[in-house]
C-alpha atoms as a PDB file:
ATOM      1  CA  UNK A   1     189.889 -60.544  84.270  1.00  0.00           C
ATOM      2  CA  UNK A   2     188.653 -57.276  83.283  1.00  0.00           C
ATOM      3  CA  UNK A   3     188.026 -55.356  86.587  1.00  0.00           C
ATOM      4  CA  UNK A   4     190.573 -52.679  88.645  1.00  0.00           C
ATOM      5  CA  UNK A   5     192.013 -54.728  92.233  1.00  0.00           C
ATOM      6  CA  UNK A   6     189.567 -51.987  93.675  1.00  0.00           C
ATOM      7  CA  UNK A   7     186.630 -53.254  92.126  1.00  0.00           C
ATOM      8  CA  UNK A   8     187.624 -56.957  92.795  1.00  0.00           C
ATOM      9  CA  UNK A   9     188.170 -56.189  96.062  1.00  0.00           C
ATOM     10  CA  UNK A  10     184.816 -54.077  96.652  1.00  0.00           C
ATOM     11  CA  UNK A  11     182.772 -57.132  95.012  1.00  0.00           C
ATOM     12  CA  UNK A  12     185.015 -59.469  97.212  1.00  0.00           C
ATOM     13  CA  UNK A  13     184.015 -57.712 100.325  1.00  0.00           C
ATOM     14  CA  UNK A  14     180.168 -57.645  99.394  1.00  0.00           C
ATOM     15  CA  UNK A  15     179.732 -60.823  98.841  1.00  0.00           C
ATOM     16  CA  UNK A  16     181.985 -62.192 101.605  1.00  0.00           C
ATOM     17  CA  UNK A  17     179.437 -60.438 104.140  1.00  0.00           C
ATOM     18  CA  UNK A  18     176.352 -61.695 102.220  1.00  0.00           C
ATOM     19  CA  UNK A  19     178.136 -64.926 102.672  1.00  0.00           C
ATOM     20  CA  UNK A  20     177.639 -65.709  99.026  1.00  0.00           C
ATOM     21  CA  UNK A  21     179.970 -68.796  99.116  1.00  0.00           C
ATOM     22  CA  UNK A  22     178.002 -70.970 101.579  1.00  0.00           C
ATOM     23  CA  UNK A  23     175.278 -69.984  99.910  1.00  0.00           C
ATOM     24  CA  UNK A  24     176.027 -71.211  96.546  1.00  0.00           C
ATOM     25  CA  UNK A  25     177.427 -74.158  98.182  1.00  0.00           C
ATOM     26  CA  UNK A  26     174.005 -75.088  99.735  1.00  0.00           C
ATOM     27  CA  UNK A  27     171.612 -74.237  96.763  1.00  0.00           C
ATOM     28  CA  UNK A  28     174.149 -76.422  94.650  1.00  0.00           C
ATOM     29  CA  UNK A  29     174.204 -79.300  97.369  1.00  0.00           C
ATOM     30  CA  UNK A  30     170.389 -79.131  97.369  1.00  0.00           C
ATOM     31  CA  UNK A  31     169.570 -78.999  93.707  1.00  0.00           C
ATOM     32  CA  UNK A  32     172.135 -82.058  93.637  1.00  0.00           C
ATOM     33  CA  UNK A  33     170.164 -83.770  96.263  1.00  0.00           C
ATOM     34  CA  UNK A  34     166.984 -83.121  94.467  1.00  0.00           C
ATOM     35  CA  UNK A  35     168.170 -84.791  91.285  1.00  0.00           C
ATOM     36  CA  UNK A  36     169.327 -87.423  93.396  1.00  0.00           C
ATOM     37  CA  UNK A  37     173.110 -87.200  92.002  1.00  0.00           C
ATOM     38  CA  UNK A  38     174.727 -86.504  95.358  1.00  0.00           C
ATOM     39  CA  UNK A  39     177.007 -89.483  96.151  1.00  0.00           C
ATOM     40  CA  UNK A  40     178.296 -89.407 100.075  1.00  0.00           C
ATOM     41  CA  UNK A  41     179.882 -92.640  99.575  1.00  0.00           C
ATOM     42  CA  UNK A  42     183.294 -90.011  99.663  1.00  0.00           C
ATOM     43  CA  UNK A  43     183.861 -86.645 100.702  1.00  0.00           C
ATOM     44  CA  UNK A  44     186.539 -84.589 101.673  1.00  0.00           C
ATOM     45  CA  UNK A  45     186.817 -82.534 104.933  1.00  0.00           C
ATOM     46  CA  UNK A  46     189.505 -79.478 104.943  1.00  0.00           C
ATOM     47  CA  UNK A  47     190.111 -76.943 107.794  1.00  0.00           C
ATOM     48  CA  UNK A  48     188.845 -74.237 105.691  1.00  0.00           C
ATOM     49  CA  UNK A  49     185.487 -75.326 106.336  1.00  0.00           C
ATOM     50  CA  UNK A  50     185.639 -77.273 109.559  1.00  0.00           C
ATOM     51  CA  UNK A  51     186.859 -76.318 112.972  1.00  0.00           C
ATOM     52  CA  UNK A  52     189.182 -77.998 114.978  1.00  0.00           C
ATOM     53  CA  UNK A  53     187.917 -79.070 118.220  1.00  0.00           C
ATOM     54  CA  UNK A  54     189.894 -78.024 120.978  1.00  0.00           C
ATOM     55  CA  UNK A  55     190.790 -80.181 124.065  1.00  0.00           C
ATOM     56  CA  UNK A  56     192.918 -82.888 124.918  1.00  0.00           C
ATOM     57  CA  UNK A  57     195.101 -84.549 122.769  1.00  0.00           C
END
């Protein structure tokens, strides 16, 4: 891609603590929304993004 494994992992590491992801996830979510092309008649849930809730099974 162009950049040394230090570099990529420097730039990983900054923008994991700015939390860059989530944040580009939520301005895209709401610029969706705002066009009104979000459909929630689907979505998909993975445990990367949601906790499990602990407690009885």
């Amino acid at each position: 891609m162009g950049t040394s494994p230090a570099t990529a992992h420097r730039r990983f590491t900054v923008w994991t603590e700015a939390d860059l992801r989530r944040r580009l996830h939520r301005a895209v979510l709401d610029e969706l929304g705002a066009r009104g092309e979000l459909d929630w008649t689907s979505a998909i849930v993975d445990a990367a993004s949601v906790h499990a809730k602990r407690g009885d099974r």
